[in-house]
PDB file of N, CA and C in Angstrom:
ATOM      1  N   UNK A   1     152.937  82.858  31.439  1.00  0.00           N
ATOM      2  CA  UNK A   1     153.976  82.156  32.160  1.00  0.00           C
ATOM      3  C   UNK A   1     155.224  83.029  32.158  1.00  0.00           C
ATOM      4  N   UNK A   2     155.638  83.138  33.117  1.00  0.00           N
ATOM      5  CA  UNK A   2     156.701  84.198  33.681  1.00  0.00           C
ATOM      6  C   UNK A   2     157.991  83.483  33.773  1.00  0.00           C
ATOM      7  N   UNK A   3     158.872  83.166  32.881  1.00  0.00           N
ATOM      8  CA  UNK A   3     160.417  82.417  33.146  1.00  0.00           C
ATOM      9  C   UNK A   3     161.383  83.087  33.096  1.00  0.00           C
ATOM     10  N   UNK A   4     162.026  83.461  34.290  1.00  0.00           N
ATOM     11  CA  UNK A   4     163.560  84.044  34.904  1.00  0.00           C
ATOM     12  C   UNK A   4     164.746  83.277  34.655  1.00  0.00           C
ATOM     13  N   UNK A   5     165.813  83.536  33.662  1.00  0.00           N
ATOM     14  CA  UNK A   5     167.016  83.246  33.985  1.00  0.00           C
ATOM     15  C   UNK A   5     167.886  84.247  34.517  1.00  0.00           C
ATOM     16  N   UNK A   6     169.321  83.714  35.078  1.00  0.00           N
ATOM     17  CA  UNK A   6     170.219  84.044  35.184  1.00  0.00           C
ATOM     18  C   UNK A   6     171.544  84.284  34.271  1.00  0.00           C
ATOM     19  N   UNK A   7     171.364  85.571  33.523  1.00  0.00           N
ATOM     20  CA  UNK A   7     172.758  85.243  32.675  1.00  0.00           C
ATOM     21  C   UNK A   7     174.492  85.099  33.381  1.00  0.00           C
ATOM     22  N   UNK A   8     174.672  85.318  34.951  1.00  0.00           N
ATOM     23  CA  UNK A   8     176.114  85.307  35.353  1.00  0.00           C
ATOM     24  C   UNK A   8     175.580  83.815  35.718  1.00  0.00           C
ATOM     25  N   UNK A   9     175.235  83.425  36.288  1.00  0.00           N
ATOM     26  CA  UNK A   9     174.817  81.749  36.841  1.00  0.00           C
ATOM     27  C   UNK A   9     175.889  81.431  35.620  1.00  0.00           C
ATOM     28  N   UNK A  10     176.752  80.002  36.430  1.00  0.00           N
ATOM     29  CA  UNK A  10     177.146  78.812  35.623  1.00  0.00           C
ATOM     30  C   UNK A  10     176.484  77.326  35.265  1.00  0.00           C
ATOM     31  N   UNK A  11     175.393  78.473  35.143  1.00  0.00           N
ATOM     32  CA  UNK A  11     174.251  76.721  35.078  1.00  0.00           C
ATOM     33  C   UNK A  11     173.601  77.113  33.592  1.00  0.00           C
ATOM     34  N   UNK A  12     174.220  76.516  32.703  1.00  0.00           N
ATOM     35  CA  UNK A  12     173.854  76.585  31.264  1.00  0.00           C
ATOM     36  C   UNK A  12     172.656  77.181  31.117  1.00  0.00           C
ATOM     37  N   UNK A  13     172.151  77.831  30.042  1.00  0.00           N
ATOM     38  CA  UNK A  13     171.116  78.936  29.932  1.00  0.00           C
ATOM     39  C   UNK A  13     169.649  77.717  29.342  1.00  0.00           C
ATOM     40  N   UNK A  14     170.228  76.886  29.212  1.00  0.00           N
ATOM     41  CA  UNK A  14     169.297  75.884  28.685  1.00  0.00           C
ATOM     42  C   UNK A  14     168.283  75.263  29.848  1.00  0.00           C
ATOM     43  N   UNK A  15     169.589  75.112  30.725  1.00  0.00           N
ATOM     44  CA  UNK A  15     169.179  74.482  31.878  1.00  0.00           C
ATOM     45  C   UNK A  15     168.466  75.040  32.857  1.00  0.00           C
ATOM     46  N   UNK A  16     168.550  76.374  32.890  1.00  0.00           N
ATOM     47  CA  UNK A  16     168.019  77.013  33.869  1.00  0.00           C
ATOM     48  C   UNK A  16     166.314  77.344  32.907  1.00  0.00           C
ATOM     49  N   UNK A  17     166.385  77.808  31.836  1.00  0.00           N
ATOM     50  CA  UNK A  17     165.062  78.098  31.285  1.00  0.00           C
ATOM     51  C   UNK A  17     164.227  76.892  31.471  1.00  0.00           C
ATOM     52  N   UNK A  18     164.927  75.427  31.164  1.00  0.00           N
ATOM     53  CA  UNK A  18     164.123  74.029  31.646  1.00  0.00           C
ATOM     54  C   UNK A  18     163.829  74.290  33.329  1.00  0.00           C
ATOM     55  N   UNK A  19     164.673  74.204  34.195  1.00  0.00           N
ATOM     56  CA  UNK A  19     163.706  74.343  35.877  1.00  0.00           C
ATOM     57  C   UNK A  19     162.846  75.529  35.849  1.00  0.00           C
ATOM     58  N   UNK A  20     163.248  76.376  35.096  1.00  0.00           N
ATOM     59  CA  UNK A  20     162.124  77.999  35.033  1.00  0.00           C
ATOM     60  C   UNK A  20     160.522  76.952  35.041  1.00  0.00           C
ATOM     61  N   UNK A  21     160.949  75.982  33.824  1.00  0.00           N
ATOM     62  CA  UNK A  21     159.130  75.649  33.788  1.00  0.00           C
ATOM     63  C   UNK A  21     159.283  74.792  34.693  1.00  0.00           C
ATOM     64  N   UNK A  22     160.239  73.796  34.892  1.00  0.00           N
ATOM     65  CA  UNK A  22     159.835  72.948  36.009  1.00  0.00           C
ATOM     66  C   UNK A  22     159.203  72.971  36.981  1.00  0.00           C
ATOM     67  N   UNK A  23     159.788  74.310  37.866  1.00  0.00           N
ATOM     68  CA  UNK A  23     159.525  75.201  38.907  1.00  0.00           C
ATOM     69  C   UNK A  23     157.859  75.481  38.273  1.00  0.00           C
ATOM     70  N   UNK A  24     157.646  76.025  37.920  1.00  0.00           N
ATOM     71  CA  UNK A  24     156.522  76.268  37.165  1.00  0.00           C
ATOM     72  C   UNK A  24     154.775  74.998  37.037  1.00  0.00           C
ATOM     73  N   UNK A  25     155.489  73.827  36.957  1.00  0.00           N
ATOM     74  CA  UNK A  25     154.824  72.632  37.032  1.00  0.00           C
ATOM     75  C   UNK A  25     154.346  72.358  38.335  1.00  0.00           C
ATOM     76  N   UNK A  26     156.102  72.201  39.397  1.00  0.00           N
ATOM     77  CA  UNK A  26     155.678  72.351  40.651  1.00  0.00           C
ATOM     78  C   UNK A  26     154.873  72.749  41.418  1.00  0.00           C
ATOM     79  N   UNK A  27     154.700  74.160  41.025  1.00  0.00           N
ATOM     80  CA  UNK A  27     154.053  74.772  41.830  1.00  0.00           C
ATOM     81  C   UNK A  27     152.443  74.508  41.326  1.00  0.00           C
ATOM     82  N   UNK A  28     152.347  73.847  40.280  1.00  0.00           N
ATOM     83  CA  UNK A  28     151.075  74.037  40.101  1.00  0.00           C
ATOM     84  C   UNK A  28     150.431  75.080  38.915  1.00  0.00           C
ATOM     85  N   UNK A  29     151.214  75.906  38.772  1.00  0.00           N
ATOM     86  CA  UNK A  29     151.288  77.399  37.573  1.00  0.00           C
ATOM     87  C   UNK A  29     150.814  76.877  36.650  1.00  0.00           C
ATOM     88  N   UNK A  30     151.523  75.759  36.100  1.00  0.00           N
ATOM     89  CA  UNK A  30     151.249  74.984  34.542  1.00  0.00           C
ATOM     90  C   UNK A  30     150.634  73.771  34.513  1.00  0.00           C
ATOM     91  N   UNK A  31     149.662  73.468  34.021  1.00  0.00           N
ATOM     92  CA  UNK A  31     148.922  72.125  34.888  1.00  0.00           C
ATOM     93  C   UNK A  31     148.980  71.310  33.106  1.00  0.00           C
ATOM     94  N   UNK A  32     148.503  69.977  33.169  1.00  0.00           N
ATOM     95  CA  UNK A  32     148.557  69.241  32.286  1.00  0.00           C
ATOM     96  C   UNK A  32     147.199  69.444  31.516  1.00  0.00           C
ATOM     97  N   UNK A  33     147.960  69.846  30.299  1.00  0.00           N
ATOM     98  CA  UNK A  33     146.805  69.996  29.306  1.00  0.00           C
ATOM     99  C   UNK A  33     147.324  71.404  28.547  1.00  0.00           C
ATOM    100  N   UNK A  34     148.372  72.041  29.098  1.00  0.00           N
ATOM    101  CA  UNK A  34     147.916  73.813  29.241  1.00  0.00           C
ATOM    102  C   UNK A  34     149.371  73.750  28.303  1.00  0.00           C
ATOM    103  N   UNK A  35     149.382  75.111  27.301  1.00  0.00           N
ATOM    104  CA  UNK A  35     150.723  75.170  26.210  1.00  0.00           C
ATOM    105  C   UNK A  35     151.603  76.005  26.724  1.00  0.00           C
ATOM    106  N   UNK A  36     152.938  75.633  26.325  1.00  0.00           N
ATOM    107  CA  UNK A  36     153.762  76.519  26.636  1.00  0.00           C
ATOM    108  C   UNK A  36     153.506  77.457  26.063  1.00  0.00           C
ATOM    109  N   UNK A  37     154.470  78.537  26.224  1.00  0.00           N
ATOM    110  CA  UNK A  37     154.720  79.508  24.848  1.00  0.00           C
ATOM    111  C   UNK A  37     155.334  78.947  23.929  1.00  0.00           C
ATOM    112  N   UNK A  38     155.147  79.314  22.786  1.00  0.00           N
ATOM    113  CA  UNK A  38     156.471  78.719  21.367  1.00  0.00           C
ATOM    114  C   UNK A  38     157.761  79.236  21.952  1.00  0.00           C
ATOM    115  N   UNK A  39     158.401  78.115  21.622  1.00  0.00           N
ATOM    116  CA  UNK A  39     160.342  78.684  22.075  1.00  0.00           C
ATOM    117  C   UNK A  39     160.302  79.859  21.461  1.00  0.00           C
ATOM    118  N   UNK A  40     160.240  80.337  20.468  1.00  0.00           N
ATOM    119  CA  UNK A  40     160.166  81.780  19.713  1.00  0.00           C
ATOM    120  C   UNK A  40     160.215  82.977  20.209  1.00  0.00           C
ATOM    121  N   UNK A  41     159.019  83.149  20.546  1.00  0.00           N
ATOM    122  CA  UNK A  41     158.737  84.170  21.740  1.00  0.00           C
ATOM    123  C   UNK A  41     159.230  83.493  22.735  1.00  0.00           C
ATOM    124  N   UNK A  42     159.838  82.980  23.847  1.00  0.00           N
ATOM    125  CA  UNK A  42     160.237  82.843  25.003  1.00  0.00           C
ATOM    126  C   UNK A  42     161.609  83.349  24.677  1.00  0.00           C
ATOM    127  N   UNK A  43     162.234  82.629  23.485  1.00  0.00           N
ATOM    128  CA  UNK A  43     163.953  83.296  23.120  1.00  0.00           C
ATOM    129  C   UNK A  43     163.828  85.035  23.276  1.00  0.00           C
ATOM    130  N   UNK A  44     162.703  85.207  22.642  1.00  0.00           N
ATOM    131  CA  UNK A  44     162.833  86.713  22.553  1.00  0.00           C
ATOM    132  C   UNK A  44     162.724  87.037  23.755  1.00  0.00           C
ATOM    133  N   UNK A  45     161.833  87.024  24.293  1.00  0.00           N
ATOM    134  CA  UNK A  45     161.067  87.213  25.950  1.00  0.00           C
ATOM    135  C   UNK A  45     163.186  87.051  26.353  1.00  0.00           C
ATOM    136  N   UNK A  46     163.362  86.306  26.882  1.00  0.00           N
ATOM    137  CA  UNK A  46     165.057  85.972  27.731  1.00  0.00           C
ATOM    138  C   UNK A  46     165.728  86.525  27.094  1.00  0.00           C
ATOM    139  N   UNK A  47     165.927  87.078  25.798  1.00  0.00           N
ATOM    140  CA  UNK A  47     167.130  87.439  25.135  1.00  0.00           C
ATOM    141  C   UNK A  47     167.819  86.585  24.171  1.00  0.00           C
ATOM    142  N   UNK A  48     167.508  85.132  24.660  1.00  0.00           N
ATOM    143  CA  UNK A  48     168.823  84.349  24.211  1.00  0.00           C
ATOM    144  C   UNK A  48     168.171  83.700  22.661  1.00  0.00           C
ATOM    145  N   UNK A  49     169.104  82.316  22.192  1.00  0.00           N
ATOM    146  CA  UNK A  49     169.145  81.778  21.304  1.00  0.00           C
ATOM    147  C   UNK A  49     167.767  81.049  21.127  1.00  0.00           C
ATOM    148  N   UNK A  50     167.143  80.697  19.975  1.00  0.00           N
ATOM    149  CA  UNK A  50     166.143  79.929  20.209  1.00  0.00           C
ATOM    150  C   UNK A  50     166.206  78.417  19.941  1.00  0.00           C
ATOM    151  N   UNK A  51     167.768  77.884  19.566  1.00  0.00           N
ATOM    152  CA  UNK A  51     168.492  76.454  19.910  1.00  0.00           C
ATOM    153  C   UNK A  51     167.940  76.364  21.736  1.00  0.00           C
ATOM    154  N   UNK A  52     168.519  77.857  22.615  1.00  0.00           N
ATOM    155  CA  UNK A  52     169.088  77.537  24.126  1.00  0.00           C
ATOM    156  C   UNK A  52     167.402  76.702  24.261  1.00  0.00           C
ATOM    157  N   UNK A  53     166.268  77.489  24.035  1.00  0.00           N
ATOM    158  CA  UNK A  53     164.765  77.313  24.369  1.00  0.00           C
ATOM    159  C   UNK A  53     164.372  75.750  23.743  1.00  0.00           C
ATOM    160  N   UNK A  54     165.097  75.378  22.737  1.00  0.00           N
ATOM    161  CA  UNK A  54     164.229  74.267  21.630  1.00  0.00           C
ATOM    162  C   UNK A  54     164.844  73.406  23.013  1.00  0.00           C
ATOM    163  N   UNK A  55     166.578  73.294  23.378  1.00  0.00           N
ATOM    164  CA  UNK A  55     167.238  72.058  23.697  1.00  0.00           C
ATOM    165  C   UNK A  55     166.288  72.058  25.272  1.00  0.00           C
ATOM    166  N   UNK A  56     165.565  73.365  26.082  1.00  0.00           N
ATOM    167  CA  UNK A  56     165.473  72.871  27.201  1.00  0.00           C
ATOM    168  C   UNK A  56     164.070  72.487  27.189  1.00  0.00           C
ATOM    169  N   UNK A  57     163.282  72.724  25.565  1.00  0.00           N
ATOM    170  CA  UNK A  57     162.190  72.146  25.754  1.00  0.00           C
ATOM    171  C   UNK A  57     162.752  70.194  25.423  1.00  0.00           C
ATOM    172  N   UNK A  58     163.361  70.162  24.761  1.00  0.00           N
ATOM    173  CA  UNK A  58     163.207  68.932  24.677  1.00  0.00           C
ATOM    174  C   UNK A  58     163.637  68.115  25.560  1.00  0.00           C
ATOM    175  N   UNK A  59     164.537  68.610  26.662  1.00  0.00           N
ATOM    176  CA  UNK A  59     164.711  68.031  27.700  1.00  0.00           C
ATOM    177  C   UNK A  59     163.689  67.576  28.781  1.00  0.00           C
ATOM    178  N   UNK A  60     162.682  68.726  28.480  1.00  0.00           N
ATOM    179  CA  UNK A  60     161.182  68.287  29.201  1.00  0.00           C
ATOM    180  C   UNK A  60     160.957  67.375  28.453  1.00  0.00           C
ATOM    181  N   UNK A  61     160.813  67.418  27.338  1.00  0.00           N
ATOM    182  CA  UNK A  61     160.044  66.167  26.956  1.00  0.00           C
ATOM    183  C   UNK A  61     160.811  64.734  26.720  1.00  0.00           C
ATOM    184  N   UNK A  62     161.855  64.780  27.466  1.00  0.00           N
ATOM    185  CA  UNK A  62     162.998  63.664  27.557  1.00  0.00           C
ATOM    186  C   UNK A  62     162.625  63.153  28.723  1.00  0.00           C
ATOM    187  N   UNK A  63     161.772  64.182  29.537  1.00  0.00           N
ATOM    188  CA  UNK A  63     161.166  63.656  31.181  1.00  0.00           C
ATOM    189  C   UNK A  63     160.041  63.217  30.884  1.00  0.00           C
ATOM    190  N   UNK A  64     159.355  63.434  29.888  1.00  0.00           N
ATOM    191  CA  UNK A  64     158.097  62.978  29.803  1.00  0.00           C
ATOM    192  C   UNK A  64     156.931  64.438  30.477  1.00  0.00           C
ATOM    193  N   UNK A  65     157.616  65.726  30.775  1.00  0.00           N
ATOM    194  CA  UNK A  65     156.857  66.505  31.268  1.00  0.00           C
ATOM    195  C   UNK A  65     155.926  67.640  30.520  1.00  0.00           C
ATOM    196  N   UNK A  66     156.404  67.351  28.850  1.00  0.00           N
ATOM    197  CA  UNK A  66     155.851  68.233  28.168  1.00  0.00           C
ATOM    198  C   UNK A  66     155.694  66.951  26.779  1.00  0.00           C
ATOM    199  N   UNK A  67     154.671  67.352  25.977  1.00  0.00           N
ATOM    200  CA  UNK A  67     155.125  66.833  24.646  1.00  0.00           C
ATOM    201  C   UNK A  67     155.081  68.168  23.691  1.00  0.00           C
ATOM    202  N   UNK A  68     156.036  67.498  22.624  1.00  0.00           N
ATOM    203  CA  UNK A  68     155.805  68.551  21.310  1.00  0.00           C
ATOM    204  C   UNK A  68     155.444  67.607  20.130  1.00  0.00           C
ATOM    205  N   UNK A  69     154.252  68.719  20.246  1.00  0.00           N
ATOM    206  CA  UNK A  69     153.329  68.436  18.477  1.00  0.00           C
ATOM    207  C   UNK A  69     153.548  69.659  17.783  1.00  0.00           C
ATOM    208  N   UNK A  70     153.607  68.414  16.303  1.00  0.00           N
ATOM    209  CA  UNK A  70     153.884  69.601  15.598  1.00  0.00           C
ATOM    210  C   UNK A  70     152.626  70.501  15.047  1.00  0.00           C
ATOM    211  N   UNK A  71     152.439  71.957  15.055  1.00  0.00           N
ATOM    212  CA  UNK A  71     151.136  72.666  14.450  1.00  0.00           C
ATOM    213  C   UNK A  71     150.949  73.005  16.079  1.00  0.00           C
ATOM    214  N   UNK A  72     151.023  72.162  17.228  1.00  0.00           N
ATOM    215  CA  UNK A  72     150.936  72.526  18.479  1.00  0.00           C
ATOM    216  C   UNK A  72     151.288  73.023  19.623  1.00  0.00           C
ATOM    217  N   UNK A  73     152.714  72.921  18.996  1.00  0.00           N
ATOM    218  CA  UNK A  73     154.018  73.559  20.146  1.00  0.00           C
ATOM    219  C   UNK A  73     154.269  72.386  21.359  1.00  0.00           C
ATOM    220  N   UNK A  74     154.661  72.802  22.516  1.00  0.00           N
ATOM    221  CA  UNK A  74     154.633  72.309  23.592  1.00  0.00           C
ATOM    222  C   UNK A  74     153.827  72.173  24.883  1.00  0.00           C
ATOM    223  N   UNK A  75     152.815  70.790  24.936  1.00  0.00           N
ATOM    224  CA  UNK A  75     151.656  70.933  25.833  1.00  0.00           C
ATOM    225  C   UNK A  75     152.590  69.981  26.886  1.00  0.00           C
ATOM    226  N   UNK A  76     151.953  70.445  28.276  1.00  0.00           N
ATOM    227  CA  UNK A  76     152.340  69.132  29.209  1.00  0.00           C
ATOM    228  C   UNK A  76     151.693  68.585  29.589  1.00  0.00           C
ATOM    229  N   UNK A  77     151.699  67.131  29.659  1.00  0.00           N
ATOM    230  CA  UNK A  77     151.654  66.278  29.614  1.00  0.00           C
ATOM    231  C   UNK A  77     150.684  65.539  31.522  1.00  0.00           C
ATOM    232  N   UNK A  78     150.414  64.816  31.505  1.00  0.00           N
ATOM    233  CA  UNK A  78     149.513  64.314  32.309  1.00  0.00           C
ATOM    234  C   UNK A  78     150.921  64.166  34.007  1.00  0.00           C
ATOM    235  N   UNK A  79     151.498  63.547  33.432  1.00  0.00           N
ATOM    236  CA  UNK A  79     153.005  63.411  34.357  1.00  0.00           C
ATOM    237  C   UNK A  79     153.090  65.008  35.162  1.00  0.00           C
ATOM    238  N   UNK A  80     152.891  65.897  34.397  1.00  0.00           N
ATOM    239  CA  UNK A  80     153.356  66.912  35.553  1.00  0.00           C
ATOM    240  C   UNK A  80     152.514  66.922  36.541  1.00  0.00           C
ATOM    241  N   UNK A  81     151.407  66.324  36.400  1.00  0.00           N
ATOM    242  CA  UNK A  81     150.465  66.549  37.245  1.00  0.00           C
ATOM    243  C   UNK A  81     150.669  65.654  38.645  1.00  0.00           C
ATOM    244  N   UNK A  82     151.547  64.912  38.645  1.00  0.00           N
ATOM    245  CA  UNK A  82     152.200  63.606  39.265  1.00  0.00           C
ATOM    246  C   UNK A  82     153.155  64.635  39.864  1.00  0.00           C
ATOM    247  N   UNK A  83     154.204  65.501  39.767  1.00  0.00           N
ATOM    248  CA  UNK A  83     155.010  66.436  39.302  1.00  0.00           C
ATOM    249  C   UNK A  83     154.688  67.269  40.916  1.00  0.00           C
ATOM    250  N   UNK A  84     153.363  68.014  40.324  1.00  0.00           N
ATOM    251  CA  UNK A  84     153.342  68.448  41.385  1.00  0.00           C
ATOM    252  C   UNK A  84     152.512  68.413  42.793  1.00  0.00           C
ATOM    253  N   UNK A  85     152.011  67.034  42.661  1.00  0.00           N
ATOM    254  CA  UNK A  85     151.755  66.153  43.971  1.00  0.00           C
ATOM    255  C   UNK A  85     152.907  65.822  44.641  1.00  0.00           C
ATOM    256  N   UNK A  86     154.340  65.515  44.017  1.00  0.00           N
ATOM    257  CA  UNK A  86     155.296  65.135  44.713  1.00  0.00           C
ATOM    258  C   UNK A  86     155.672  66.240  45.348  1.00  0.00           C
ATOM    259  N   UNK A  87     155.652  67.529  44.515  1.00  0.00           N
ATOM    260  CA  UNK A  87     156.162  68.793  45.462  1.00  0.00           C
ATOM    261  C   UNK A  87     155.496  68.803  46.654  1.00  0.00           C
ATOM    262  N   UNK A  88     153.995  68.893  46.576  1.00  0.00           N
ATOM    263  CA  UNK A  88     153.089  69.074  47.768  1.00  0.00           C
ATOM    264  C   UNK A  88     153.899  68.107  48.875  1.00  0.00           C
ATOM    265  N   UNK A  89     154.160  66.761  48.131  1.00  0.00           N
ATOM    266  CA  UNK A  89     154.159  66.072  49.697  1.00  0.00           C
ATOM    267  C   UNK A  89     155.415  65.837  50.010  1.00  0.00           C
ATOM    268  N   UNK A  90     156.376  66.365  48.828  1.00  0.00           N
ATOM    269  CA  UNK A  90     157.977  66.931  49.464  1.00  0.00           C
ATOM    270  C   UNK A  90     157.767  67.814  50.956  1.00  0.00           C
ATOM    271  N   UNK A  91     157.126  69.186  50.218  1.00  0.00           N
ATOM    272  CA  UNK A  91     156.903  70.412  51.582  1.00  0.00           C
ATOM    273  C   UNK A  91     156.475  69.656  52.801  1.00  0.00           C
ATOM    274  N   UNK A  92     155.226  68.954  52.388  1.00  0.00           N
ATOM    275  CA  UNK A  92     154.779  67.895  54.027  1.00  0.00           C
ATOM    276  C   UNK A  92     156.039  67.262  54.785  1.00  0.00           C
ATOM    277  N   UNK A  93     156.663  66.757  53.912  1.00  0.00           N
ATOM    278  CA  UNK A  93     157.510  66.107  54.109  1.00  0.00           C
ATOM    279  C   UNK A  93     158.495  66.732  55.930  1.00  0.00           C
ATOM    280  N   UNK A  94     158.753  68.129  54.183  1.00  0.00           N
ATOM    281  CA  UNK A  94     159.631  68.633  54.915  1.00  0.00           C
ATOM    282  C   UNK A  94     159.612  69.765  56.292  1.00  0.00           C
ATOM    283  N   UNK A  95     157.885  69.827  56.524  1.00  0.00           N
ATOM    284  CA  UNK A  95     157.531  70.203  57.605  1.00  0.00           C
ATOM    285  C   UNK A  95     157.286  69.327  58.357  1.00  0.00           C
ATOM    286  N   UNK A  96     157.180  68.120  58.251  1.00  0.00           N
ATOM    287  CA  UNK A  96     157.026  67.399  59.706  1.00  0.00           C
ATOM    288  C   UNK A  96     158.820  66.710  59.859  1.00  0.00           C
ATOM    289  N   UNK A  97     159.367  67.018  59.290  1.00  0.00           N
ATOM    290  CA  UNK A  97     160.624  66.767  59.561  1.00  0.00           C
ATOM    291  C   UNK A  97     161.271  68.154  60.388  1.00  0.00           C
ATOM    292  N   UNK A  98     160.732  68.795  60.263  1.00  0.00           N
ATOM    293  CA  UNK A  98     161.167  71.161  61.001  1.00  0.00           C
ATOM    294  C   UNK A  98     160.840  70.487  62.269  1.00  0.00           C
ATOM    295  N   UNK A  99     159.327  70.072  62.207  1.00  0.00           N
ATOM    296  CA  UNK A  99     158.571  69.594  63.753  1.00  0.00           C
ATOM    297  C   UNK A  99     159.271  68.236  64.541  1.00  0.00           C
ATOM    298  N   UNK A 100     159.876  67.913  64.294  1.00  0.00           N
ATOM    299  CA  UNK A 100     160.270  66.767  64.700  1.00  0.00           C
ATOM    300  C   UNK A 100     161.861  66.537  65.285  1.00  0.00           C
ATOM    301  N   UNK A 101     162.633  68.271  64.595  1.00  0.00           N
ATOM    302  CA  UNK A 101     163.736  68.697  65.002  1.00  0.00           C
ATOM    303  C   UNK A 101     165.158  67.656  63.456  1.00  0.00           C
ATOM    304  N   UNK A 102     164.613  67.540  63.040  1.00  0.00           N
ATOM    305  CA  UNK A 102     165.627  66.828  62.217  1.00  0.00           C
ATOM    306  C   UNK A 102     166.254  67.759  60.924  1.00  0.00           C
ATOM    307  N   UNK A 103     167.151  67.549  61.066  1.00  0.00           N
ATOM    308  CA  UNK A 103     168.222  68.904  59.961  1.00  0.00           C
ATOM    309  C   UNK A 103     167.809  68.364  58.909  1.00  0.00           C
ATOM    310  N   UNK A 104     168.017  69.286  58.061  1.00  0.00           N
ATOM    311  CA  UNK A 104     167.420  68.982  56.862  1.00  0.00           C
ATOM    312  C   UNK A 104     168.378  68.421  55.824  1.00  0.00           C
ATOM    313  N   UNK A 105     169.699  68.361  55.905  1.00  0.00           N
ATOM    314  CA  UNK A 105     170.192  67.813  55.551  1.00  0.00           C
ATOM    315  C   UNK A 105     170.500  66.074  55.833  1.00  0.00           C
ATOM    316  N   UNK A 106     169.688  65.972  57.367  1.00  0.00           N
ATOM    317  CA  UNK A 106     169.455  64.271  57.567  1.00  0.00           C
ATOM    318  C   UNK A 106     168.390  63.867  56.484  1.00  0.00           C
ATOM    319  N   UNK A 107     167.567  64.924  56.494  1.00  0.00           N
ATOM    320  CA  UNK A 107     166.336  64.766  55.681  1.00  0.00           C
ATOM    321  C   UNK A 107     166.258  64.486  54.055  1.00  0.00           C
ATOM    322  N   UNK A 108     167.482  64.901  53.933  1.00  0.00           N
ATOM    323  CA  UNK A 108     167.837  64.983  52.654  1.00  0.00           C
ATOM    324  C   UNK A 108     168.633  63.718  51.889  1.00  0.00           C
ATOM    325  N   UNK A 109     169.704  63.374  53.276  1.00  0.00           N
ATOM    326  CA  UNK A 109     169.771  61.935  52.862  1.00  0.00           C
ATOM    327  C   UNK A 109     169.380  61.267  53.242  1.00  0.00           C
ATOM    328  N   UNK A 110     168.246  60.880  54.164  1.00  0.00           N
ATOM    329  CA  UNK A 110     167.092  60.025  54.275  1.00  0.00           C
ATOM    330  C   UNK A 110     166.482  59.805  52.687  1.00  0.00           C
ATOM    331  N   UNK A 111     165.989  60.798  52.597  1.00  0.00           N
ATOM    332  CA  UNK A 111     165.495  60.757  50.925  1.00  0.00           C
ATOM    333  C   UNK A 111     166.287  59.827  49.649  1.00  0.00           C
ATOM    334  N   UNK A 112     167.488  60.610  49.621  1.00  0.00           N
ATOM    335  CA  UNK A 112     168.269  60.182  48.896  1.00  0.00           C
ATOM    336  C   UNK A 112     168.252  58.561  48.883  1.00  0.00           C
ATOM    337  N   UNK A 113     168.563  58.204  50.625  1.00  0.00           N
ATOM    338  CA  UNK A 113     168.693  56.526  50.546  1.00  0.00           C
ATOM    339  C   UNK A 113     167.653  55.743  49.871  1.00  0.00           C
ATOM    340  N   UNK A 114     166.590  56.736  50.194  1.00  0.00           N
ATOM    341  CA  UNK A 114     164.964  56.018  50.004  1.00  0.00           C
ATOM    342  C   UNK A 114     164.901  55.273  48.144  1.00  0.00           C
ATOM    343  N   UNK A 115     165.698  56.410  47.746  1.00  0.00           N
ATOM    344  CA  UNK A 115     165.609  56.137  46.115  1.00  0.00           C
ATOM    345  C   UNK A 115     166.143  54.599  45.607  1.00  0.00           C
TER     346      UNK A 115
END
């Protein structure tokens, strides 16, 4: 698993290593059942703190998208798999909305209202 941050970004280093896997779920990359890396090696892997890695794993698992066992690290969880069906039918979404001529920003708060 390949996770990119940004160190000039003003989007906390925590936060961005959490959508790294998110992004990651989305797409399908990380499927439910499958382990992270240990924050350990990932701190090392990015450079940074291994607090920045613990707080954005536990934020996954504040979504319910990963759990942590202990002896086990961080597996995810059945939910991502939910995760990234929604992406799939976001993109649908958002191609028959291209075809249909509607900005995507109508599209966007269409969505929004929907919630």
């Amino acid at each position: 698993m390949l996770l990119r941050i940004n160190p000039e970004s003003p989007a906390p280093l925590f936060e961005q290593v959490a959508a790294a896997v998110r992004a990651q779920i989305a797409q399908g990359d990380v499927r439910p059942g499958d382990r992270l890396p240990p924050a350990r090696d990932v701190a090392q892997g990015l450079g940074v703190n291994l607090h920045t890695v613990l707080h954005a794993y536990q934020d996954l698992r504040d979504e319910g998208l990963i759990e942590l066992r202990r002896g086990r690290g961080a597996v995810v969880t059945d939910a991502a798999g939910a995760v990234a069906q929604l992406q799939r039918d976001i993109a649908e979404l958002g191609r028959r909305a291209a075809a249909l001529g509607v900005a995507p920003s109508t599209a966007v708060a269409m969505l929004r209202a929907s919630m």
